[in-house]
PDB file of N, CA and C in Angstrom:
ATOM      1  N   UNK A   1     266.674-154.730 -40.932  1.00  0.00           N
ATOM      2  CA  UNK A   1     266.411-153.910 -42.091  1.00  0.00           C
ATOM      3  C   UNK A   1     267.611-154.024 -43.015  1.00  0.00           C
ATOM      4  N   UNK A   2     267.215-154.203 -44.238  1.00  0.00           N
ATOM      5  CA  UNK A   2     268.332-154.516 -45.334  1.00  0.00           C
ATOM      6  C   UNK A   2     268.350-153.197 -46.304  1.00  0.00           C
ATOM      7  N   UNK A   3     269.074-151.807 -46.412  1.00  0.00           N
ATOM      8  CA  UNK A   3     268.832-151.220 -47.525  1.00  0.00           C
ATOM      9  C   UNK A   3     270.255-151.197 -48.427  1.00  0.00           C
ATOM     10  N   UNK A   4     269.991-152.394 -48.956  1.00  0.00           N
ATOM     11  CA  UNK A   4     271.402-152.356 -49.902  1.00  0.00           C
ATOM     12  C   UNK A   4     271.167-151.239 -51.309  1.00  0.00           C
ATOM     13  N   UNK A   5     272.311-150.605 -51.311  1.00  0.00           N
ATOM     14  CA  UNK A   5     271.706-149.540 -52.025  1.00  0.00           C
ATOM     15  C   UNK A   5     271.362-148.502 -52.183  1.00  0.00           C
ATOM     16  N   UNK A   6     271.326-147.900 -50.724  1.00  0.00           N
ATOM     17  CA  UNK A   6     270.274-146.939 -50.614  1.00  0.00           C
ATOM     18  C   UNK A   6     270.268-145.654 -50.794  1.00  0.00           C
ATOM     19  N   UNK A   7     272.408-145.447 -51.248  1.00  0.00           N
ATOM     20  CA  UNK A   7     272.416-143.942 -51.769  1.00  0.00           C
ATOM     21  C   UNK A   7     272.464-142.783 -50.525  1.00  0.00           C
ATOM     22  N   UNK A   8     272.558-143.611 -49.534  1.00  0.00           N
ATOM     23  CA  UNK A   8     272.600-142.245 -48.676  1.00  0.00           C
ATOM     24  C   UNK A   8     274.001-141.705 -48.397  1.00  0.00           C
ATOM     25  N   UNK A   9     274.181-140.750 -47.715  1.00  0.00           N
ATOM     26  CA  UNK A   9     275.354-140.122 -46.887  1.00  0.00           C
ATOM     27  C   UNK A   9     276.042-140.700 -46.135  1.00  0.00           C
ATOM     28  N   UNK A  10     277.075-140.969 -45.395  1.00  0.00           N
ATOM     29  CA  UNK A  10     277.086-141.134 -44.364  1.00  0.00           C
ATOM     30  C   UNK A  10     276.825-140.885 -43.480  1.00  0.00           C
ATOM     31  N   UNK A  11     276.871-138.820 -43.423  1.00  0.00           N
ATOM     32  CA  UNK A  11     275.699-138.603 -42.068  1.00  0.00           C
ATOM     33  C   UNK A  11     274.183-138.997 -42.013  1.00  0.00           C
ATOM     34  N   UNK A  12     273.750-138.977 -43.141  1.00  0.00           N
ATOM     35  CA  UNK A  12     272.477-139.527 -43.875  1.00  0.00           C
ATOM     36  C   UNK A  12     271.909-141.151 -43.360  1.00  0.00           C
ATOM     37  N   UNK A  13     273.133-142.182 -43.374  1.00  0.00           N
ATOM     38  CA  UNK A  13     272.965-142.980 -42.529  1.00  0.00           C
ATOM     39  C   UNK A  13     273.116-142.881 -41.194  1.00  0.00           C
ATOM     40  N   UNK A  14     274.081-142.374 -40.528  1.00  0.00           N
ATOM     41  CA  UNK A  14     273.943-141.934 -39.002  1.00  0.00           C
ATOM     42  C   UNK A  14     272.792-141.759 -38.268  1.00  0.00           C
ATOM     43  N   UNK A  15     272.511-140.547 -38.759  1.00  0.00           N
ATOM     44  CA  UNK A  15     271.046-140.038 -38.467  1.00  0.00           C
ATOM     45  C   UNK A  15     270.096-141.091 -38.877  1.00  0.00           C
ATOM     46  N   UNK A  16     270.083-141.971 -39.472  1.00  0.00           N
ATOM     47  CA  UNK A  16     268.680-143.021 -39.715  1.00  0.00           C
ATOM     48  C   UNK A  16     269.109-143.610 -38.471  1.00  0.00           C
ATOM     49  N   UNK A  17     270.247-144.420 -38.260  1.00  0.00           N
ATOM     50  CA  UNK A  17     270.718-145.218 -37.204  1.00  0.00           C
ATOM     51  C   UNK A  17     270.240-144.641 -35.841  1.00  0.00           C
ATOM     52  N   UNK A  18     270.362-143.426 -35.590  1.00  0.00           N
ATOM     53  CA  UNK A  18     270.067-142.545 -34.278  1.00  0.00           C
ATOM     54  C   UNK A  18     268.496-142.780 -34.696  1.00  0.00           C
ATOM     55  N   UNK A  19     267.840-142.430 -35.052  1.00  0.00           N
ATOM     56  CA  UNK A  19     266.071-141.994 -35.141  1.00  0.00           C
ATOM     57  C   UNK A  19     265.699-143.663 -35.063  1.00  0.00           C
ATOM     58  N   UNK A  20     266.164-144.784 -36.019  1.00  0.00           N
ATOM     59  CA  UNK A  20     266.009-145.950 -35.472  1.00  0.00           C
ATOM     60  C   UNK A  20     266.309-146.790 -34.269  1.00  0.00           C
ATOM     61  N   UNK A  21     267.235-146.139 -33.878  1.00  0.00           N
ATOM     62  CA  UNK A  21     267.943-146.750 -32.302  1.00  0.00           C
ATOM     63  C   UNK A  21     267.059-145.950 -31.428  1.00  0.00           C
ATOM     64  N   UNK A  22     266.678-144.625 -31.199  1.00  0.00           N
ATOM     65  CA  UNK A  22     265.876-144.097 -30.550  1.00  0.00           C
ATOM     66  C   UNK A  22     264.423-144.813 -30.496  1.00  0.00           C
ATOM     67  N   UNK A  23     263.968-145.218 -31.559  1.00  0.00           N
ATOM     68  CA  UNK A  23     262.583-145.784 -31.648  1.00  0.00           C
ATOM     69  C   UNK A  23     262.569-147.010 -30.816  1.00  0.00           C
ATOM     70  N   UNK A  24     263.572-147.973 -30.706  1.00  0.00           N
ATOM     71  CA  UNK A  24     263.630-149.412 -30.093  1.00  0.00           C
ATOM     72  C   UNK A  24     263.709-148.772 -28.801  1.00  0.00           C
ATOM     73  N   UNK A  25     264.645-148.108 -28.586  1.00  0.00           N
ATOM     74  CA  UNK A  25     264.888-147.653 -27.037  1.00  0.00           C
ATOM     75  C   UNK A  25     263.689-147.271 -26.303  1.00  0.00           C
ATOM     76  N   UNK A  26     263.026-146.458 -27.345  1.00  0.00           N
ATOM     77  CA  UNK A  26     261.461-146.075 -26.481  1.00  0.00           C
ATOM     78  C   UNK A  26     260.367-146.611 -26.553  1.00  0.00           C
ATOM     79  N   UNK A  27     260.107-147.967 -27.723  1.00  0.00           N
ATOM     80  CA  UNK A  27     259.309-148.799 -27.633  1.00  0.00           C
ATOM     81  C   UNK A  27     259.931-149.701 -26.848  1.00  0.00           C
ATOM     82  N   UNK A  28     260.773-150.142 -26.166  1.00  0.00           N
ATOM     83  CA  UNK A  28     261.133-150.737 -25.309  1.00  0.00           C
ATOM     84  C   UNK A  28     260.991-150.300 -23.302  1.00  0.00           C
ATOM     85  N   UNK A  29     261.170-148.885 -23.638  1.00  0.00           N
ATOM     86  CA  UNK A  29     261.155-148.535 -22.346  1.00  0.00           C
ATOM     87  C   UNK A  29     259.371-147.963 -21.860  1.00  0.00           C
ATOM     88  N   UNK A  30     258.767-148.147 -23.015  1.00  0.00           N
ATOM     89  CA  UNK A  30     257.174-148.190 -22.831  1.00  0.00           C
ATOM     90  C   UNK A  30     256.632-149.570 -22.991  1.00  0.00           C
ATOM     91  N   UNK A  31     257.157-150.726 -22.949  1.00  0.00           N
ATOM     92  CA  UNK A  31     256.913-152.003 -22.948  1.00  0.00           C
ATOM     93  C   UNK A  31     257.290-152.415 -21.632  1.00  0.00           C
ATOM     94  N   UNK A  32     258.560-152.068 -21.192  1.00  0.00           N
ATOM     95  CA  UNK A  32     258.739-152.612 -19.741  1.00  0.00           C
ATOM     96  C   UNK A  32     257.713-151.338 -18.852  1.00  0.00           C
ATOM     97  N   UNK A  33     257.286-150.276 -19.186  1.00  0.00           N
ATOM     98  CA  UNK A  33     256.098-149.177 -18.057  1.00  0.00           C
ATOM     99  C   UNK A  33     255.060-149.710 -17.931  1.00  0.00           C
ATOM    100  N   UNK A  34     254.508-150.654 -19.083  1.00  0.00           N
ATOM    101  CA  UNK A  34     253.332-151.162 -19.385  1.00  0.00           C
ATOM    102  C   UNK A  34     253.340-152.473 -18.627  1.00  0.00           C
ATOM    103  N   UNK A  35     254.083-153.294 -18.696  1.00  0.00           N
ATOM    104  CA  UNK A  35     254.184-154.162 -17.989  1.00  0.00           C
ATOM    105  C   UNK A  35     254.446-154.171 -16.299  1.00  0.00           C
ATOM    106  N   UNK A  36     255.267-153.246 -15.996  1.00  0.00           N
ATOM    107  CA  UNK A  36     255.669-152.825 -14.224  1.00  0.00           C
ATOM    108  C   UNK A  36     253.806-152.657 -13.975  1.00  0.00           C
ATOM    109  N   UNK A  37     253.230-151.559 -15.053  1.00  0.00           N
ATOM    110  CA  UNK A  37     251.842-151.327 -14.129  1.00  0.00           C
ATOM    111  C   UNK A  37     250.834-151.889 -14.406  1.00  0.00           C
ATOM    112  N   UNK A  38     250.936-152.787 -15.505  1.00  0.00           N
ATOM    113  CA  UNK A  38     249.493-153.411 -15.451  1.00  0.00           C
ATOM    114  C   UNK A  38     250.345-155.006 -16.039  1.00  0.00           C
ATOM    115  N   UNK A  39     251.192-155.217 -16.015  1.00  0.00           N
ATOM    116  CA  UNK A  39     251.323-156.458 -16.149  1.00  0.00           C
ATOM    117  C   UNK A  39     251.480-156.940 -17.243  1.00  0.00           C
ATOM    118  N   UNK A  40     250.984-156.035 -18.298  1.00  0.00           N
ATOM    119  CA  UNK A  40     250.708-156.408 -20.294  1.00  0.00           C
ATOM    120  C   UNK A  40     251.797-156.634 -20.777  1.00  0.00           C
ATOM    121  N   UNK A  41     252.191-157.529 -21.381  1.00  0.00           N
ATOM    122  CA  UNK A  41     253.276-158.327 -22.251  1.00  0.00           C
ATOM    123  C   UNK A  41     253.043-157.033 -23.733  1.00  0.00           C
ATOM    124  N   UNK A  42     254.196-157.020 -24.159  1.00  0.00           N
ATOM    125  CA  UNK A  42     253.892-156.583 -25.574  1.00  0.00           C
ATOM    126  C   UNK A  42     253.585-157.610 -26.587  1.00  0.00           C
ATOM    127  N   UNK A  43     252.957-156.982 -27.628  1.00  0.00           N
ATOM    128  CA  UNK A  43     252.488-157.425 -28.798  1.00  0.00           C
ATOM    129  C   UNK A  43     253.789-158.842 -29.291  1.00  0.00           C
ATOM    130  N   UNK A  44     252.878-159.935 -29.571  1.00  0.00           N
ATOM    131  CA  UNK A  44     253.909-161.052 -30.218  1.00  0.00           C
ATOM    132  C   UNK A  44     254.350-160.417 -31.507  1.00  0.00           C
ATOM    133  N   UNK A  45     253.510-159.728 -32.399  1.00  0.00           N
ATOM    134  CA  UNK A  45     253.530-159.394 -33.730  1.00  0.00           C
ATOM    135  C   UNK A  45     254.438-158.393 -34.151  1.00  0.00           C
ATOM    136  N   UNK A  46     254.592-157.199 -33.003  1.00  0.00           N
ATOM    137  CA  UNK A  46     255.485-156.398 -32.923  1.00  0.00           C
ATOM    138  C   UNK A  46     256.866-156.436 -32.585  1.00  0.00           C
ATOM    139  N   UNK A  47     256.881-157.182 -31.722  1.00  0.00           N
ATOM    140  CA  UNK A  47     257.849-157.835 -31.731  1.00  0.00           C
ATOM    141  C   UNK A  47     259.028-158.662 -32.780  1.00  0.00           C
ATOM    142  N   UNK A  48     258.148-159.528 -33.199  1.00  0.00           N
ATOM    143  CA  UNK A  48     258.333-160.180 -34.564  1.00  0.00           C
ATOM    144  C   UNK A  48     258.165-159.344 -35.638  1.00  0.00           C
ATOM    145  N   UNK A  49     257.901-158.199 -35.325  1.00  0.00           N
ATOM    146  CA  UNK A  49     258.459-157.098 -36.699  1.00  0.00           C
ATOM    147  C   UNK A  49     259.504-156.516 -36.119  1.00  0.00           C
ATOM    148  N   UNK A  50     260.294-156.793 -35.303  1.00  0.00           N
ATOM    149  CA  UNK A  50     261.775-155.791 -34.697  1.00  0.00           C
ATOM    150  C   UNK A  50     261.631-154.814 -33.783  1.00  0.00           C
ATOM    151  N   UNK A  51     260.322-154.881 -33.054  1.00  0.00           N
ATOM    152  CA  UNK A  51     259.772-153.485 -32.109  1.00  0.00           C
ATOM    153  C   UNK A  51     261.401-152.957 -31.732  1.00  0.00           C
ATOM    154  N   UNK A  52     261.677-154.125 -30.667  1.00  0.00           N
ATOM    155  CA  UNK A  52     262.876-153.569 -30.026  1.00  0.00           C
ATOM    156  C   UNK A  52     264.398-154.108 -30.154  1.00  0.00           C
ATOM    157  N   UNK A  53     264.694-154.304 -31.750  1.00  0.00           N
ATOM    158  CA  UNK A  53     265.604-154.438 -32.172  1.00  0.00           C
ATOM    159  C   UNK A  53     266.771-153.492 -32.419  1.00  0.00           C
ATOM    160  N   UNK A  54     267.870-153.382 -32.136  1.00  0.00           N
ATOM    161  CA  UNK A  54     268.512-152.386 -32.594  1.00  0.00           C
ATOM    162  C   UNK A  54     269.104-152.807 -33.727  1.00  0.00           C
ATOM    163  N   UNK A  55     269.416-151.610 -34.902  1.00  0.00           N
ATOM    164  CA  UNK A  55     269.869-151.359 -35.677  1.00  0.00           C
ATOM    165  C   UNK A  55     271.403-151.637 -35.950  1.00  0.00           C
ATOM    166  N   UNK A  56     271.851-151.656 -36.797  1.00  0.00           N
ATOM    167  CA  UNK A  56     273.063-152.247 -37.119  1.00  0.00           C
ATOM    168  C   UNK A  56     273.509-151.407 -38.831  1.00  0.00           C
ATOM    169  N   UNK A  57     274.733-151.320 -38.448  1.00  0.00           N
ATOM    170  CA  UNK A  57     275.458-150.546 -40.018  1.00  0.00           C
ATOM    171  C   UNK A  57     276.097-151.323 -40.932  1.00  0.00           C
ATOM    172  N   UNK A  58     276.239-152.222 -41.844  1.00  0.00           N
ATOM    173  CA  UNK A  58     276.896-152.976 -42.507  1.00  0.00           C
ATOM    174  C   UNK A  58     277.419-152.192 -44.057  1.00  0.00           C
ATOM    175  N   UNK A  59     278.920-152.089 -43.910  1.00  0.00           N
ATOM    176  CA  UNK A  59     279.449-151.230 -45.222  1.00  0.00           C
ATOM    177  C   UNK A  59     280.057-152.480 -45.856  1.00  0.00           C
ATOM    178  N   UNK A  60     279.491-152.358 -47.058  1.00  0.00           N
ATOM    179  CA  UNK A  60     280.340-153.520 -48.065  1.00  0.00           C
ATOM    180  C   UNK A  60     281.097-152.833 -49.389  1.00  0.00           C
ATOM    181  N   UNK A  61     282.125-153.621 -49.605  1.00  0.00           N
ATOM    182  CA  UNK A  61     282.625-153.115 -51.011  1.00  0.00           C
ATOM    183  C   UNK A  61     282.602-154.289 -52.293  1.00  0.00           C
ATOM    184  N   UNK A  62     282.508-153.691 -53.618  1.00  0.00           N
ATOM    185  CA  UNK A  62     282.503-154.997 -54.390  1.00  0.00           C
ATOM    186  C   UNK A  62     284.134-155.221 -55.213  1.00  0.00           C
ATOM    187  N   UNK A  63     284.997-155.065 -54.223  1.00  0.00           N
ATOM    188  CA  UNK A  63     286.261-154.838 -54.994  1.00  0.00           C
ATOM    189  C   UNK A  63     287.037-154.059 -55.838  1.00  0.00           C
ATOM    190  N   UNK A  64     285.881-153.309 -56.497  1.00  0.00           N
ATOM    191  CA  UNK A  64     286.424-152.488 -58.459  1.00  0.00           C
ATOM    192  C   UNK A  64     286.932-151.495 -57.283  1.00  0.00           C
ATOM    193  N   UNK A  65     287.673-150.553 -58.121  1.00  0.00           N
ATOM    194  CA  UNK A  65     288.259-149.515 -57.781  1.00  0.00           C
ATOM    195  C   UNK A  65     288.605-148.555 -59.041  1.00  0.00           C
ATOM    196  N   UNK A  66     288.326-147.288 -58.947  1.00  0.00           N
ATOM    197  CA  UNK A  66     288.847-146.455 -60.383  1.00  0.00           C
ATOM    198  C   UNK A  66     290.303-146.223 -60.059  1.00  0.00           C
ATOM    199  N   UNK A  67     290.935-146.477 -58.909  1.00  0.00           N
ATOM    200  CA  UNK A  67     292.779-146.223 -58.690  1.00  0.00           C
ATOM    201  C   UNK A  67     293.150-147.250 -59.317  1.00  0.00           C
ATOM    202  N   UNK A  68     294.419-146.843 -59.575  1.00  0.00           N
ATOM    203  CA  UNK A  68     295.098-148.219 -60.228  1.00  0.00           C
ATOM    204  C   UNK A  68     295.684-149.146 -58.925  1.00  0.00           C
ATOM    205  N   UNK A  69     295.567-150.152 -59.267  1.00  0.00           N
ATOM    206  CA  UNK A  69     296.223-151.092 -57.395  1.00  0.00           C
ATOM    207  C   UNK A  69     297.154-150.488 -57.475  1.00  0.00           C
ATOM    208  N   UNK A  70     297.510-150.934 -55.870  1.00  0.00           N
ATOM    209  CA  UNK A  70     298.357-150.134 -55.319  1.00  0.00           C
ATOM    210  C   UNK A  70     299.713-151.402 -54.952  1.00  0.00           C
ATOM    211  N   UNK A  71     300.733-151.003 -54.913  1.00  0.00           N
ATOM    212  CA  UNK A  71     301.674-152.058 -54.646  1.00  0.00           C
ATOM    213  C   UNK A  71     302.024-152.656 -52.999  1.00  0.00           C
ATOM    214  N   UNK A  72     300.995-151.703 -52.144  1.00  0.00           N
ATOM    215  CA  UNK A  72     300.975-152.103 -51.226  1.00  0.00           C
ATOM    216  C   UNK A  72     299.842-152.361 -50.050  1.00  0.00           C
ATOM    217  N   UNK A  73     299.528-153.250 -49.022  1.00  0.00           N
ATOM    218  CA  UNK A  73     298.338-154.143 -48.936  1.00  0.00           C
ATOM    219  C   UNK A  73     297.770-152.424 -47.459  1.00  0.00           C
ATOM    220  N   UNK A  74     296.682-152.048 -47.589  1.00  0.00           N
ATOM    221  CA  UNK A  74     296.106-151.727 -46.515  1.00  0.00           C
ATOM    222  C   UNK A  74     295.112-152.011 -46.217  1.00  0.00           C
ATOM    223  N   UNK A  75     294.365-151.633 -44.922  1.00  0.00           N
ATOM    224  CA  UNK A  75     293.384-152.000 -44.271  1.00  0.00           C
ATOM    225  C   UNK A  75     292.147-151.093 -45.100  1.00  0.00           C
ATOM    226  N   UNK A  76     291.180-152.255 -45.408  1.00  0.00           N
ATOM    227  CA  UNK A  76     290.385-151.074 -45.812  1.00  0.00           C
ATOM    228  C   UNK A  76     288.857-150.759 -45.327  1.00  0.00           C
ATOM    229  N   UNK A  77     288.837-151.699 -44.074  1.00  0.00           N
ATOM    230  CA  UNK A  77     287.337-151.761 -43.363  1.00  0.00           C
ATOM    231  C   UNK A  77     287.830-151.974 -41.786  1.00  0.00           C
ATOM    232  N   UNK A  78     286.840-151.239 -41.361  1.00  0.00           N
ATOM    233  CA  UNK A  78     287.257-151.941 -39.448  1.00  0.00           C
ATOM    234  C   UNK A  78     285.322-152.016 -39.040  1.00  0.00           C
ATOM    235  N   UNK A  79     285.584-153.044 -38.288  1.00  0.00           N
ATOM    236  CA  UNK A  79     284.417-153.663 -38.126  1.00  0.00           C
ATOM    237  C   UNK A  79     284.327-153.299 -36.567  1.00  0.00           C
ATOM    238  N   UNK A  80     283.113-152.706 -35.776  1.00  0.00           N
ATOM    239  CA  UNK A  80     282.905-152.265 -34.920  1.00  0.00           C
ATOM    240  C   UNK A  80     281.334-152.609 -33.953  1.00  0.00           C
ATOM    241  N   UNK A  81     281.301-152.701 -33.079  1.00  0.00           N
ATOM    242  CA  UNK A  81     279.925-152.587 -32.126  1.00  0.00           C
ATOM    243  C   UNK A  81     279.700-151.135 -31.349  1.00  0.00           C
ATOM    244  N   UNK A  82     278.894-150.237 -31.768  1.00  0.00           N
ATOM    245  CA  UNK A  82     278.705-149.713 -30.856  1.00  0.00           C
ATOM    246  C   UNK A  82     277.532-149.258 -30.516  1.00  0.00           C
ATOM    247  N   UNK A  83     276.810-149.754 -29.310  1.00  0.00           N
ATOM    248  CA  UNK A  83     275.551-149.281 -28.182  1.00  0.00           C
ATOM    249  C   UNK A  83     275.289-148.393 -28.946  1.00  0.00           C
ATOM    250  N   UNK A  84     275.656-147.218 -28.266  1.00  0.00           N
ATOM    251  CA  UNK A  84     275.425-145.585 -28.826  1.00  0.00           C
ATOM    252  C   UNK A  84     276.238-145.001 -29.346  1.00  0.00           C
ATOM    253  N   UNK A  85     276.043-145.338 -30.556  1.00  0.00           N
ATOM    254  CA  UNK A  85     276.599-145.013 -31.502  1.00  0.00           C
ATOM    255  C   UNK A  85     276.559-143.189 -31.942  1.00  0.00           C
ATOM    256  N   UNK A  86     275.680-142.695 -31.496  1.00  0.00           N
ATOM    257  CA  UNK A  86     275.422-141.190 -30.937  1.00  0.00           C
ATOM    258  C   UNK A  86     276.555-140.608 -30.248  1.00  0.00           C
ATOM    259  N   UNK A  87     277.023-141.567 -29.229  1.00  0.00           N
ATOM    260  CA  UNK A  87     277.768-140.833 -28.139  1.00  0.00           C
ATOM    261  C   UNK A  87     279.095-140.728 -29.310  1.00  0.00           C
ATOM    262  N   UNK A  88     279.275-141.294 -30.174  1.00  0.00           N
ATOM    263  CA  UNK A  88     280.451-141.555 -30.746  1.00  0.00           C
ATOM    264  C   UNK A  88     280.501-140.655 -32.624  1.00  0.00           C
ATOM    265  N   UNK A  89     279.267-139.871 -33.075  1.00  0.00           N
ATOM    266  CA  UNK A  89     279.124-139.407 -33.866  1.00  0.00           C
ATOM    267  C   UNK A  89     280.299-139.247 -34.946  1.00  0.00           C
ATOM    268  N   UNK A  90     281.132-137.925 -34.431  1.00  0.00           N
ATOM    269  CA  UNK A  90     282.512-137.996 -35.408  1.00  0.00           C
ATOM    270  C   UNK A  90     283.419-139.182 -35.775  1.00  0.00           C
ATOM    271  N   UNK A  91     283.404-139.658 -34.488  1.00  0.00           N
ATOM    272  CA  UNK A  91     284.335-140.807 -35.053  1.00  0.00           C
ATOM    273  C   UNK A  91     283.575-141.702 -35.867  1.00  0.00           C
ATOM    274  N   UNK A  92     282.511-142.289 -35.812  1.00  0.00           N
ATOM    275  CA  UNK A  92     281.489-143.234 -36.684  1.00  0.00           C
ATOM    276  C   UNK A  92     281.750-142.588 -38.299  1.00  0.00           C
ATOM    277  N   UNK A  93     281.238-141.098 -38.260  1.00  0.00           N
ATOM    278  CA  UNK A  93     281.455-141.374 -39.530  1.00  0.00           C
ATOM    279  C   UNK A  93     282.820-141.040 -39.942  1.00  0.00           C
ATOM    280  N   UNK A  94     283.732-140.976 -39.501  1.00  0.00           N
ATOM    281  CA  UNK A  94     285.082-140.778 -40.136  1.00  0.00           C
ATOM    282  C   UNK A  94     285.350-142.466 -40.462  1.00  0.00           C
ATOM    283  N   UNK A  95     284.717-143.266 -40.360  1.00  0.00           N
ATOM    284  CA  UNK A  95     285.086-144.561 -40.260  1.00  0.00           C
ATOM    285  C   UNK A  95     284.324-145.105 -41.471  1.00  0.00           C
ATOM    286  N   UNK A  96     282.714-144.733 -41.660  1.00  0.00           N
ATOM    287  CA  UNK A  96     281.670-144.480 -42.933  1.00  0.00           C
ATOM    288  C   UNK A  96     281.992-143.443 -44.192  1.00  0.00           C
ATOM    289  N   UNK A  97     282.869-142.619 -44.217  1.00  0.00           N
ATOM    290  CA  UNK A  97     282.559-141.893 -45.037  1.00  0.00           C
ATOM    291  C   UNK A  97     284.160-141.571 -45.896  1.00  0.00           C
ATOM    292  N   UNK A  98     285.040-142.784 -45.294  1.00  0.00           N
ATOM    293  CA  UNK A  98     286.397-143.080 -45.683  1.00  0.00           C
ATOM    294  C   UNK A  98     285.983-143.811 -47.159  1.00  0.00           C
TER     295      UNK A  98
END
């Protein structure tokens, strides 16, 4: 899913990330029930729409800034993986909403 743009929050994104990570997790864990008892493969199609894809956060900047530069170089993104990203709430967005 690409929403460049999209104007949200940072908790605003969080919470999409959680309700979307929840959805893969449980179309996934009703794909492997379905299969243990009757054997049924899931849908090719669903699949190939992201059934059980997880979600991902990508923050970009386009350089401008209303500060005037600064004379000295800092870090201004940290790039991260995390599973459950839930278990990690505060810190996620102190990291989004910098």
């Amino acid at each position: 899913m690409n929403n460049k743009g999209s104007g949200l929050t940072p908790a605003q994104a969080l919470d999409k990330l959680d309700a979307l990570y929840e959805q893969s997790v449980v179309a996934l864990r009703n794909a492997i029930g379905n299969y243990i008892t009757s054997g049924e493969l899931p849908d090719e199609n669903a699949r190939k729409q992201g059934l059980f894809v997880y979600p991902s956060l990508t923050v970009t900047w386009d350089g401008s800034t209303t500060n005037p530069p600064k004379t000295r170089a800092f870090g201004r993104f940290y790039s991260r993986r995390q599973l459950h990203h839930h278990d990690y709430s505060p810190y996620s967005l102190s990291f989004v909403s910098q």
